[in-house]
Protein backbone atom coordinates (compact mmCIF):
# COMPACT_ATOMS: atom_id res chain seq x y z
CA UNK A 1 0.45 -2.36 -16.22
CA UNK A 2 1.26 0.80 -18.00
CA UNK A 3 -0.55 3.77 -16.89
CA UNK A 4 0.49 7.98 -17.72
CA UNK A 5 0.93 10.26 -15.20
CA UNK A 6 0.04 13.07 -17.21
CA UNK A 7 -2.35 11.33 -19.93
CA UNK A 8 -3.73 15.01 -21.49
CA UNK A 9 0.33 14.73 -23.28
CA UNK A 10 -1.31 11.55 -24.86
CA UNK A 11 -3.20 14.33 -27.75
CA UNK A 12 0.64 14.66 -28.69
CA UNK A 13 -0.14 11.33 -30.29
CA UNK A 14 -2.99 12.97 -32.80
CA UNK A 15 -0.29 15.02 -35.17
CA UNK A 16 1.79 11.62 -35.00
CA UNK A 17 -1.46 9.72 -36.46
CA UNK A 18 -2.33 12.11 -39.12
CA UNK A 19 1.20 12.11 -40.46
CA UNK A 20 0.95 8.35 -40.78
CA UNK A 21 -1.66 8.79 -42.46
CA UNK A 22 -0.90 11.27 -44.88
CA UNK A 23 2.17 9.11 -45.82
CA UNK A 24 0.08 5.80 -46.19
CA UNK A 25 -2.51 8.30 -48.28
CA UNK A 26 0.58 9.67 -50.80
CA UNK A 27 1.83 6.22 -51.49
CA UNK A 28 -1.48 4.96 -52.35
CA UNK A 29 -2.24 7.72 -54.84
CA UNK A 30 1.64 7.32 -56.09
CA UNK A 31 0.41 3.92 -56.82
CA UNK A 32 -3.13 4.77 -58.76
CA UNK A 33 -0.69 7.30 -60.87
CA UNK A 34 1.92 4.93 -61.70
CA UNK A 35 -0.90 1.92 -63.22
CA UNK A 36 -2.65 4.82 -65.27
CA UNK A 37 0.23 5.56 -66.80
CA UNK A 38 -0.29 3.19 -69.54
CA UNK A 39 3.30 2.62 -71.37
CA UNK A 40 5.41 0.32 -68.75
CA UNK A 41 8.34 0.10 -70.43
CA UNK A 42 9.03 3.54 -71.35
CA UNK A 43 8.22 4.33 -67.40
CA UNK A 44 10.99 1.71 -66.37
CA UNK A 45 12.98 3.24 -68.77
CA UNK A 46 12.92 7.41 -67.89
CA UNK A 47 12.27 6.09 -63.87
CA UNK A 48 15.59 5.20 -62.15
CA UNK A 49 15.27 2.01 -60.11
CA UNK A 50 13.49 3.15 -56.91
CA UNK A 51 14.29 1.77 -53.24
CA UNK A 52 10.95 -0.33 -53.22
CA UNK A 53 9.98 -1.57 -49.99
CA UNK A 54 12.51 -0.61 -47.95
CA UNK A 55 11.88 2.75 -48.49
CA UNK A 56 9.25 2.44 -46.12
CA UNK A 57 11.17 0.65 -43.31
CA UNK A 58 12.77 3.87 -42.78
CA UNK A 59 9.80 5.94 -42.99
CA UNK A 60 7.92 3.27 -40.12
CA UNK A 61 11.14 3.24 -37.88
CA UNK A 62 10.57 7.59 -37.95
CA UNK A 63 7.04 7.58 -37.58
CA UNK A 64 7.28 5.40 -34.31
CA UNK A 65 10.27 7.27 -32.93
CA UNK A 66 7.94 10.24 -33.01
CA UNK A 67 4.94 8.20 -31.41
CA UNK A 68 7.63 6.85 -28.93
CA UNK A 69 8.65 10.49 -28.30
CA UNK A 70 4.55 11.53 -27.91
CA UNK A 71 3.94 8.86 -25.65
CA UNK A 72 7.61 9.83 -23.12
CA UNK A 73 5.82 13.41 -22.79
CA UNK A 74 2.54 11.85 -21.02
CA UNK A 75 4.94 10.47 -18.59
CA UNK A 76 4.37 6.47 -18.71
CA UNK A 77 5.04 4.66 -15.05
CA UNK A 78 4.62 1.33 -14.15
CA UNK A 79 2.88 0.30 -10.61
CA UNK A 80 5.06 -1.70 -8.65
CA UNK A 81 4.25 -3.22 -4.69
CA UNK A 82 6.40 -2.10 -2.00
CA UNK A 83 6.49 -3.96 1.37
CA UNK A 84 5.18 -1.85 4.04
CA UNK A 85 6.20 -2.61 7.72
CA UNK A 86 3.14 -2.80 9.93
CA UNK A 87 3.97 -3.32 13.53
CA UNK A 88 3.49 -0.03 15.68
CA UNK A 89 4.08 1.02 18.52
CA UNK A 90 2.36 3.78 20.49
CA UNK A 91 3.80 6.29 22.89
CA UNK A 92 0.99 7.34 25.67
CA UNK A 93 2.60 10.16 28.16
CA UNK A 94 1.13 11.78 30.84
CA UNK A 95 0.81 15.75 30.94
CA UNK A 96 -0.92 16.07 33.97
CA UNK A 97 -0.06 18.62 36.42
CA UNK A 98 1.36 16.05 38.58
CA UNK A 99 3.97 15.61 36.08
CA UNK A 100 5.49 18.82 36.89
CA UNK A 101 7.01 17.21 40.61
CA UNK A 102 10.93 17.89 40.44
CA UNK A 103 11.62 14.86 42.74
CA UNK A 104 12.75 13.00 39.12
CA UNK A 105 14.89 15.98 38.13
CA UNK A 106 14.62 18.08 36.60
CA UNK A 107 11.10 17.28 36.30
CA UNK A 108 8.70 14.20 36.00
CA UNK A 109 7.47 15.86 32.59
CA UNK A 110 11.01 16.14 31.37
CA UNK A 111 12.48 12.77 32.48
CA UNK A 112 9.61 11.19 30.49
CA UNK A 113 10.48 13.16 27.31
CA UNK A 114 14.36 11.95 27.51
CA UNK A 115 13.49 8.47 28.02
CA UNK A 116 11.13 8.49 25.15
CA UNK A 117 13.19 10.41 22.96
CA UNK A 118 15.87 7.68 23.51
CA UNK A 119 12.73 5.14 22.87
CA UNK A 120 12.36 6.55 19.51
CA UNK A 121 16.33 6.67 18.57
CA UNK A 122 16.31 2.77 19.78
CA UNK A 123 13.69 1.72 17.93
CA UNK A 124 13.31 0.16 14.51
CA UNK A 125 13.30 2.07 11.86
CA UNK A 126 10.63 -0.06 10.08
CA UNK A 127 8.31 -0.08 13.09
CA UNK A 128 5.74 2.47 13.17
CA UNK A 129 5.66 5.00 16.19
CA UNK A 130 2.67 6.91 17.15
CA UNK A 131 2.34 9.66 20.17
CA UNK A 132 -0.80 10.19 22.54
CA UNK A 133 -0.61 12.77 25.14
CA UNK A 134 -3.08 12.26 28.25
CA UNK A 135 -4.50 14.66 31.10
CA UNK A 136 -7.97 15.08 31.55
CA UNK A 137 -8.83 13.66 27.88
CA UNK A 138 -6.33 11.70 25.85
CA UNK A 139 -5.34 13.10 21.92
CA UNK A 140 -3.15 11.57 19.16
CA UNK A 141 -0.59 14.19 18.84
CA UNK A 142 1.08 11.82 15.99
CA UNK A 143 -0.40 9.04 13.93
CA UNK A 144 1.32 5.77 13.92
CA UNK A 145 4.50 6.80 11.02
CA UNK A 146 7.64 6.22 9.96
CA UNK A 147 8.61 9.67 10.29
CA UNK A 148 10.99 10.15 13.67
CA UNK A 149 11.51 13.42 13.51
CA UNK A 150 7.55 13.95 13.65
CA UNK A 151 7.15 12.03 16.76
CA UNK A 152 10.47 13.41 18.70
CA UNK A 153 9.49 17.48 17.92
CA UNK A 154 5.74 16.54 19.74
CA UNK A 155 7.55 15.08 22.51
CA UNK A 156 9.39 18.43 22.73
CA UNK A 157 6.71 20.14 22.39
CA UNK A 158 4.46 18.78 25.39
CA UNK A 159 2.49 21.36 28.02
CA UNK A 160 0.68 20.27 31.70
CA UNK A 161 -2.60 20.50 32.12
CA UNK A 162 -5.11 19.34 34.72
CA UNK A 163 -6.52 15.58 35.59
CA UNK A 164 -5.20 12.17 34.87
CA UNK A 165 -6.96 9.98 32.61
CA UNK A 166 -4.82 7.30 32.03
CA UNK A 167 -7.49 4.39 31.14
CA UNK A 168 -8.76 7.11 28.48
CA UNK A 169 -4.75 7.02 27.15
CA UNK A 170 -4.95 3.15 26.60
CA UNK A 171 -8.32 3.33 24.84
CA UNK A 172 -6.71 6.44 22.69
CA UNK A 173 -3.81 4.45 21.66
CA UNK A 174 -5.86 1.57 20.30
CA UNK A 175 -7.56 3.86 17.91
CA UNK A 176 -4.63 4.98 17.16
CA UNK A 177 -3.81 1.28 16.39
CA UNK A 178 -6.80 0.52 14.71
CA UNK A 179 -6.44 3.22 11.85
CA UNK A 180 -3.27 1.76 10.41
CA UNK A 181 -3.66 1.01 6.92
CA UNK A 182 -4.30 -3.08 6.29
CA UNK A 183 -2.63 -2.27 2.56
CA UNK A 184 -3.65 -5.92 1.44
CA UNK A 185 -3.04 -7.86 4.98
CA UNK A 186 -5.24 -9.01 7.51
CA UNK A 187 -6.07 -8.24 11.01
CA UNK A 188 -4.64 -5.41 13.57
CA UNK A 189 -1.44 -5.24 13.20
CA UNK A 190 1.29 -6.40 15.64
CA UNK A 191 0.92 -3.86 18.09
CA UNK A 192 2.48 -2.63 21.65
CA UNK A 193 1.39 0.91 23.57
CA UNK A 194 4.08 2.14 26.25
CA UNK A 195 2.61 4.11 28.76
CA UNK A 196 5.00 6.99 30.99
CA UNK A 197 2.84 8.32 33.52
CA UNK A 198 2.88 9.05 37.86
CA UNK A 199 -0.35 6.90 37.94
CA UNK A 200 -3.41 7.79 39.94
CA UNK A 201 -6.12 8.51 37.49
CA UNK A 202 -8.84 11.12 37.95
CA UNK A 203 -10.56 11.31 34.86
CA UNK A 204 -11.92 9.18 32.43
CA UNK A 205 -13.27 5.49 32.21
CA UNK A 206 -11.08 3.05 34.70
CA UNK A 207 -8.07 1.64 33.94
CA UNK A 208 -9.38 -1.92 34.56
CA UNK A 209 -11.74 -1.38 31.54
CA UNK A 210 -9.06 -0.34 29.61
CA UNK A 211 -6.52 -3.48 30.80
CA UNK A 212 -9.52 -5.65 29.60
CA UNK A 213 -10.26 -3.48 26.14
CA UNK A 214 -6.23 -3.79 25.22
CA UNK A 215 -5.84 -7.46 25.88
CA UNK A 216 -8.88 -8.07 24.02
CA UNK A 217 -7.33 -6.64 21.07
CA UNK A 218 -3.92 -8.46 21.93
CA UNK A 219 -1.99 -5.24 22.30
CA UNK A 220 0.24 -5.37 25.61
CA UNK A 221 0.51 -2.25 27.60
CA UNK A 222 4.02 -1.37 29.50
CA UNK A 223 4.31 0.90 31.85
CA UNK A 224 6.78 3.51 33.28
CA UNK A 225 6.74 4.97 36.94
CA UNK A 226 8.29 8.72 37.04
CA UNK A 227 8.04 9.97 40.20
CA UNK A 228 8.59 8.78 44.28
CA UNK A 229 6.49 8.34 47.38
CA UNK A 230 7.41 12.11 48.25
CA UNK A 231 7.34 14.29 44.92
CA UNK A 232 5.04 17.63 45.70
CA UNK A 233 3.75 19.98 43.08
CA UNK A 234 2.20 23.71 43.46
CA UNK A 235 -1.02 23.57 42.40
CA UNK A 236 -3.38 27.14 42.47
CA UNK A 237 -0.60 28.49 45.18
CA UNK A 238 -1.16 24.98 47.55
CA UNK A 239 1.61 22.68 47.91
CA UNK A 240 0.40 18.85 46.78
CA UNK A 241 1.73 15.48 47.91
CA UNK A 242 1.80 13.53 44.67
CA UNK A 243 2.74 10.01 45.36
CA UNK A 244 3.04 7.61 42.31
CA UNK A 245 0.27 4.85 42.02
CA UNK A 246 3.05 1.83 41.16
CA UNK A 247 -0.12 -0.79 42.01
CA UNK A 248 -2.11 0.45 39.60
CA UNK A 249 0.24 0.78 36.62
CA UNK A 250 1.82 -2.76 37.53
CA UNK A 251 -1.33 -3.87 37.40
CA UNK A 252 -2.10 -2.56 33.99
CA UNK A 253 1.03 -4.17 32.15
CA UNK A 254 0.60 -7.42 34.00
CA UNK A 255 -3.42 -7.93 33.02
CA UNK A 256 -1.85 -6.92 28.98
CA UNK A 257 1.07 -8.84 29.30
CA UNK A 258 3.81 -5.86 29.44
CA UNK A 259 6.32 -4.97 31.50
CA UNK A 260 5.98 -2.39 34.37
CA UNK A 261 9.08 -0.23 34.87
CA UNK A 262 10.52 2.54 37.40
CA UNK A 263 13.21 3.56 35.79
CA UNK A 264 13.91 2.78 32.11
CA UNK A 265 16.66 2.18 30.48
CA UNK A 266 17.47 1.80 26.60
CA UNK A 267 18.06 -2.11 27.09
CA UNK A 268 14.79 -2.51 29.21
CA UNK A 269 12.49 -1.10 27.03
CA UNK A 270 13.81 -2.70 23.81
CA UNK A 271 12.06 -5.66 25.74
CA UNK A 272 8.83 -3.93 24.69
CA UNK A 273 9.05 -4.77 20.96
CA UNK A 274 11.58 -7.52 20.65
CA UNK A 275 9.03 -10.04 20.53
CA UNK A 276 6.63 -8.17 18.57
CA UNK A 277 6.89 -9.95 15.26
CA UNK A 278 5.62 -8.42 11.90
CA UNK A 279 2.90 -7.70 9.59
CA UNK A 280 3.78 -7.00 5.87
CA UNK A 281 1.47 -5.18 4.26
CA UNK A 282 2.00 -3.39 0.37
CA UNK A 283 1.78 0.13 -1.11
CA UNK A 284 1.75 0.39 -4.71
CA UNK A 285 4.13 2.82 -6.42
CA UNK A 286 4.45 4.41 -9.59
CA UNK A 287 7.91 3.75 -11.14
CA UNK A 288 8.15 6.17 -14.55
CA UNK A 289 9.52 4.58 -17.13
CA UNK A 290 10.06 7.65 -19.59
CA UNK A 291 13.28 7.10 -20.42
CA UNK A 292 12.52 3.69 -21.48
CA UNK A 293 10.26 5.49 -24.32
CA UNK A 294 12.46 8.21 -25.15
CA UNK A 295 15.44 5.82 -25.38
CA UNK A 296 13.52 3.17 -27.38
CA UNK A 297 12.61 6.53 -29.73
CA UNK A 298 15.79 7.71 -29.92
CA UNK A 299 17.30 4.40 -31.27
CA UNK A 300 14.00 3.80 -33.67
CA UNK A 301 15.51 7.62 -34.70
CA UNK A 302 18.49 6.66 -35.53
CA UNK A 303 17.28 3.56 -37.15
CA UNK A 304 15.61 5.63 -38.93
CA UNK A 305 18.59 8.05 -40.20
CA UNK A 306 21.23 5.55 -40.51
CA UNK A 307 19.04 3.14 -43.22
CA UNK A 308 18.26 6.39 -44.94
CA UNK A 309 21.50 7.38 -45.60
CA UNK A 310 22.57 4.20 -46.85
CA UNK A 311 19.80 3.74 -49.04
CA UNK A 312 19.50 7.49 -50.29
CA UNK A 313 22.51 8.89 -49.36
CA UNK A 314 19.99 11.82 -46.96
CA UNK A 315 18.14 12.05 -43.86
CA UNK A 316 14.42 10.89 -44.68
């Protein structure tokens, strides 16, 4: 289907009409003239023979290399469907001031930002990637996108603040799921959230409602421990034991069906999406196709031109 991008450029098509018909007007009353004048065969004889019909082959070929040229200026396109990748996967860290323990060094916080920085570089370029950041609520930072670079300068970007609300995270990153764009196919699409975090939540609804809301929606949850049994953290000028809550984040990916981790490497968490599968969705593009009309008037042009010369010996 042809559509214009800029369809006001289609007026540039009036002057083109009324010089069509002017042309069609003077060769009608060049006709009335010729069968009043009432003595044939002295006409024949003062008239040299004329070009006849083809003179107006030329004339046609000109007047649509100027409505080909009209039309080029409004910019035709043509819509064409793109396949659109739409698995996702969603990174949910933790920012809670627990995060800030240096017994991962240099920090908790910062071990969790190389490991998903080397998530992103490992993972498929098709795939979608989205980025939640969790503490005492849970916020999309990035919408599930293509764009890397999007999703790696939030991750650099990342600042503590107080309480853990980890079940809030999973319920965060389903949203986030859930607004992906069907573009023509059905369902949620394949899905996976990947959760870095110490643990022990202190905020929010409980992470057993959240298990139960993620493998309702058939979205596994993995999980990554940062932290030891010993890691303290300064909190208002008192020195905190901040032990990591392994149980409960186990517990999380195994209800989902994900895998729990303590320390992550680039071949275990490609396990995360290997087995994800896809969803193909479609985005319609314009392609333009002006030079396709500016070509095709260019050669009606020339058409023009060359059977002009050979008939007339001049340009028409």
């Amino acid at each position: 289907m042809i559509r214009f991008l800029q369809p006001w450029w289609l007026l540039a098509v009036v002057p083109v009409l009324l010089v069509a018909g002017a042309y069609v007007w003077r060769q009608l009353r060049r006709r009335d003239y010729a069968i009043r004048f009432t003595n044939v065969d002295l006409l024949k004889s003062l008239a040299p023979r004329g070009l006849g019909w083809r003179k107006h082959i030329s004339a046609g070929a000109l007047l649509l290399s100027l409505l080909g040229l009209a039309l080029a200026m409004a910019r035709p396109s043509i819509d064409r469907e793109l396949p659109l990748e739409r698995a996702t996967i969603i990174l949910a860290i933790d920012v809670s001031l627990s995060m800030e323990a240096s017994d991962v060094a240099p920090t908790r916080l910062e071990a969790a930002q190389v490991a998903a920085k080397q998530f992103v570089q490992e993972l498929p370029a098709t795939y979608n990637l989205g980025l939640v950041s969790f503490a005492k609520s849970a916020n999309v930072l990035v919408p599930p996108t293509k764009d890397r670079s999007a999703v790696t300068s939030a991750i650099d970007g990342l600042t503590l603040a107080e309480a853990t609300a980890t079940g809030e995270a999973v319920f965060t990153s389903l949203e986030a799921i859930r607004s992906v764009p069907a573009d023509g196919a059905e369902g949620l699409p394949p899905a996976r959230i990947v959760l870095l975090s110490d643990g022990f939540r202190t905020a929010g609804r409980p992470m057993e409602e959240a298990a139960s809301a993620a493998q309702a929606a058939n979205v596994p949850v993995s999980t990554i421990a940062f932290g030891t049994d010993n890691g303290t953290v300064d909190i208002g000028g008192q020195l905190q034991r901040v032990p990591v809550d392994r149980l409960s984040l186990a517990q999380l990916a195994e209800t989902t069906s994900g895998f729990f981790y303590e320390a992550a490497t680039a071949s275990e968490l490609k396990r995360v999406y290997e087995d994800m599968g896809s969803s193909i969705g479609h985005r319609v593009e314009p392609r333009e196709v002006t030079h396709w009309y500016a070509g095709f008037a260019l050669l009606l042009g020339l058409i023009a031109a060359g059977l002009s010369l050979i008939w007339s010996s001049r340009l028409p």
